[in-house]
Protein backbone atom coordinates (compact mmCIF):
# COMPACT_ATOMS: atom_id res chain seq x y z
CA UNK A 1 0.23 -28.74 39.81
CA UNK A 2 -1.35 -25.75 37.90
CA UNK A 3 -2.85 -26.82 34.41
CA UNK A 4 -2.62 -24.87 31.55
CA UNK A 5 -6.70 -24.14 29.94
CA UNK A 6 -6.98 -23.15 26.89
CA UNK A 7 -9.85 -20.74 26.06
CA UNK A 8 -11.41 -19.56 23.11
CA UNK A 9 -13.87 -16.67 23.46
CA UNK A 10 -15.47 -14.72 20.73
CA UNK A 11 -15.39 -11.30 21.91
CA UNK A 12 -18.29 -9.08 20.11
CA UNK A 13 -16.30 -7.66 17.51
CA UNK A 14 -18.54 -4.77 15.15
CA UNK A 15 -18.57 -5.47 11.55
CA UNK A 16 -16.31 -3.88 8.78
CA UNK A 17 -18.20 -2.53 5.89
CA UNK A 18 -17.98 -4.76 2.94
CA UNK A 19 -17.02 -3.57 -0.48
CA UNK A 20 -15.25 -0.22 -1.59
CA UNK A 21 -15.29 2.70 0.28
CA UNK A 22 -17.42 5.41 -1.31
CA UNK A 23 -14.84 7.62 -2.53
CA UNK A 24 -15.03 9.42 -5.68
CA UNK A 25 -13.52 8.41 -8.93
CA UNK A 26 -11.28 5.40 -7.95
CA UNK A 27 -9.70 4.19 -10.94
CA UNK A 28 -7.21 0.99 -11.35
CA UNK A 29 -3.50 2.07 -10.77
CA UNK A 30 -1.25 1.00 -13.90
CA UNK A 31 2.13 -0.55 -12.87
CA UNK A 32 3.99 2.47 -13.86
CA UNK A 33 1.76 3.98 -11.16
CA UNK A 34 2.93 1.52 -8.97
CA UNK A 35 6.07 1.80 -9.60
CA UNK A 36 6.89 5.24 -9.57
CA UNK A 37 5.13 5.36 -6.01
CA UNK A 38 6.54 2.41 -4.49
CA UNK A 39 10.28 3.78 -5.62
CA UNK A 40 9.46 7.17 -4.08
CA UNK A 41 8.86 5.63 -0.89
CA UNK A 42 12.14 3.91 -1.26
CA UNK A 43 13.94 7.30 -1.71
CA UNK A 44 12.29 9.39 0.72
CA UNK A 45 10.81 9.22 4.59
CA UNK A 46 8.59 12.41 3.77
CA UNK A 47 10.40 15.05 1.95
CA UNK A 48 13.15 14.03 3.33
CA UNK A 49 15.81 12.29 1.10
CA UNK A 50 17.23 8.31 2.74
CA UNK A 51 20.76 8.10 1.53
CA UNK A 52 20.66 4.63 2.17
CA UNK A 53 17.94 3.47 -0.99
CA UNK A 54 20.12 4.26 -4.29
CA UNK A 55 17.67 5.35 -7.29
CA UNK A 56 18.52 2.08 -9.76
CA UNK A 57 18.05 0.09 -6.65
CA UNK A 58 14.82 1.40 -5.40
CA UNK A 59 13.28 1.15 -9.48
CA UNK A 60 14.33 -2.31 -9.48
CA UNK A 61 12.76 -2.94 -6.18
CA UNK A 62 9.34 -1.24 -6.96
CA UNK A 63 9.16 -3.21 -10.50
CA UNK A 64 9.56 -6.77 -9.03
CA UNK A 65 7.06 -5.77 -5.95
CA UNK A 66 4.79 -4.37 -8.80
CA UNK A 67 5.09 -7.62 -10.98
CA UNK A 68 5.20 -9.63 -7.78
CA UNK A 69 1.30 -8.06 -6.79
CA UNK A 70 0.00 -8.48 -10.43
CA UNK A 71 0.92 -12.59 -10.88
CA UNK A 72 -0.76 -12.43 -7.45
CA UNK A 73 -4.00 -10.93 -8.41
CA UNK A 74 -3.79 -7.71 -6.56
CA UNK A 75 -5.87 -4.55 -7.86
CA UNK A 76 -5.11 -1.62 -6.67
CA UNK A 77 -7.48 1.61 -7.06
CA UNK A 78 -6.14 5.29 -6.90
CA UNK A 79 -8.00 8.63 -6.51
CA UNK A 80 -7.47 11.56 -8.64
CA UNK A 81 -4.72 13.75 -8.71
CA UNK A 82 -5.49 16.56 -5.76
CA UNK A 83 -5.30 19.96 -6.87
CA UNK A 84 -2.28 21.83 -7.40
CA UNK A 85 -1.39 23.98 -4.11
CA UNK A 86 -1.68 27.53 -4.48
CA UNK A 87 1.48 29.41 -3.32
């Protein structure tokens, strides 16, 4: 009869770095932010348009995710807008 062993093993795993990355002029996203970024994604798979996420429906799925993060203490940081492309 073959018994089952159960192992635990701490394999040497390197450290993450602790505290925020050092990028440039993070600043708190405001739920409109959020919102407007979290509905995008809903729409589109790149610049490609999903026919499956209707526009009402993705807005009222981006405000309750937003609402949902901020009763649950989430912060979340954004950088600057980039640049605009030159054509």
């Amino acid at each position: 009869m073959i018994q089952a062993l159960n192992v635990l093993d701490t394999f040497d795993i390197p450290e993450y770095p602790t505290g925020m990355p050092d990028e440039p002029k993070l600043s708190p996203a405001t739920p409109e932010d959020l919102v407007n970024a979290l509905s995008f994604a809903l729409r589109f798979e790149g610049r490609r348009r999903v026919h499956h996420a209707d526009d009402s429906m993705a807005r009222i799925t981006a405000d309750r995710l937003v609402k949902h993060l901020e009763q649950s203490g989430f912060v979340v940081m954004k950088k600057p807008p980039r640049p605009a492309h030159k054509a």
